[in-house]
Protein backbone atom coordinates (compact mmCIF):
# COMPACT_ATOMS: atom_id res chain seq x y z
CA UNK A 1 -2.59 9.29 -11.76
CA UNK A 2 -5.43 7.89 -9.28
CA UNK A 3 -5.90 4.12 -8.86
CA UNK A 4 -9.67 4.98 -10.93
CA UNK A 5 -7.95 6.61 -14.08
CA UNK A 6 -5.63 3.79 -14.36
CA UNK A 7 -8.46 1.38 -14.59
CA UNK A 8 -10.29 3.29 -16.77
CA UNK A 9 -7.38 3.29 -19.26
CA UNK A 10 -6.54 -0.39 -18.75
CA UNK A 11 -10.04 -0.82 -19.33
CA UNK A 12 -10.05 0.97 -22.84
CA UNK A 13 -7.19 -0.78 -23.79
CA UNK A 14 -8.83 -4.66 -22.65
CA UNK A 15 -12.41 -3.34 -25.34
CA UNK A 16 -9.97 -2.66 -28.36
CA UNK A 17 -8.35 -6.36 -27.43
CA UNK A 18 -11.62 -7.85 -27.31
CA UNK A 19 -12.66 -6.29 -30.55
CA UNK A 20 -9.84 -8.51 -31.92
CA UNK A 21 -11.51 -11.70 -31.04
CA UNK A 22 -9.81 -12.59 -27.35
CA UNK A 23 -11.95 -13.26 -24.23
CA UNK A 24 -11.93 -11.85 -20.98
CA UNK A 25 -10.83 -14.94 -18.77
CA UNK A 26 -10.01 -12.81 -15.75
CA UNK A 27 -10.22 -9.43 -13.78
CA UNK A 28 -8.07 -8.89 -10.45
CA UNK A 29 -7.51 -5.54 -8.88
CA UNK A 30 -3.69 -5.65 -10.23
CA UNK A 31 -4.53 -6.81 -13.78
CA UNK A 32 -6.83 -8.27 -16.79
CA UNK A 33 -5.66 -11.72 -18.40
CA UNK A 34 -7.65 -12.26 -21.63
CA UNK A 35 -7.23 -15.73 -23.99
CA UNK A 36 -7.05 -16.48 -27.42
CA UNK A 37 -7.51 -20.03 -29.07
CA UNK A 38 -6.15 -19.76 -32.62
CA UNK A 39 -6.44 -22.83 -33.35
CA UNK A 40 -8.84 -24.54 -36.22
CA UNK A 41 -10.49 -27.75 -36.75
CA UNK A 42 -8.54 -27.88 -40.52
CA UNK A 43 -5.47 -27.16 -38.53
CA UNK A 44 -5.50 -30.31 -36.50
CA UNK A 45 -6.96 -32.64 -39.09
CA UNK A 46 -4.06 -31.51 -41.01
CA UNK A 47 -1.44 -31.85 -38.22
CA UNK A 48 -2.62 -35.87 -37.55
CA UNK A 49 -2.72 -36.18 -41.20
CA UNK A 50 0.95 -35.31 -41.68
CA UNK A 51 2.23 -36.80 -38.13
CA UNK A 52 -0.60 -38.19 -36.30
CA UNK A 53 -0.05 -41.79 -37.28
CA UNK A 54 3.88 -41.69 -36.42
CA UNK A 55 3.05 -39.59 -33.44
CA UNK A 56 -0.41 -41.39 -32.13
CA UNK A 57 -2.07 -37.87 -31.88
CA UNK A 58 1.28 -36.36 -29.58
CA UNK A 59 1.41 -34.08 -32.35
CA UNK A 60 -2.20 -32.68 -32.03
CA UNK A 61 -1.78 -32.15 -28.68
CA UNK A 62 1.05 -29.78 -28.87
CA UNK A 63 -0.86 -28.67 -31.73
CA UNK A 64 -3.52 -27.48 -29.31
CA UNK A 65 -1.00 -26.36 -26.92
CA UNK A 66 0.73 -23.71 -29.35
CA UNK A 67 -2.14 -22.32 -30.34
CA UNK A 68 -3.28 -20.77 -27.13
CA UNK A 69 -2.27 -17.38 -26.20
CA UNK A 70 -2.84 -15.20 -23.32
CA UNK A 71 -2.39 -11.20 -22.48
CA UNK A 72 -2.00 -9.99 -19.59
CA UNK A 73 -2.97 -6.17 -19.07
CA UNK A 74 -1.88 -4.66 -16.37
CA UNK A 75 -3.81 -1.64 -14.34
């Protein structure tokens, strides 16, 4: 398969991704790396309602750390 097909069908797999909500963060000539923050604002009012006051908002961070994904497509 040539370098251009291979694009072209990394490429068609990175629209049906970002049909589903992730964002393109970055595109190098070896691969695509898109995000996803699933995080919510009820989430982390929730999280420092149960554990921020033991935690002094430790918990929300990690929170907000979890949440993050990322996908790396390769061409």
């Amino acid at each position: 398969m040539t370098t251009k097909q291979e694009r072209e069908e990394a490429k068609k797999e990175v629209k049906m991704w970002l049909a589903n909500d992730w964002n393109l963060s970055e595109e190098t000539p070896e691969f695509f790396l898109l995000k996803k923050n699933t995080q919510t604002a009820g989430g982390h009012l929730l999280v420092f309602l149960l554990l921020g006051w033991w935690t002094l908002g430790v918990a929300n961070i990690a929170y907000y750390l979890i949440c993050k994904s990322k996908k790396k497509i390769i061409k």
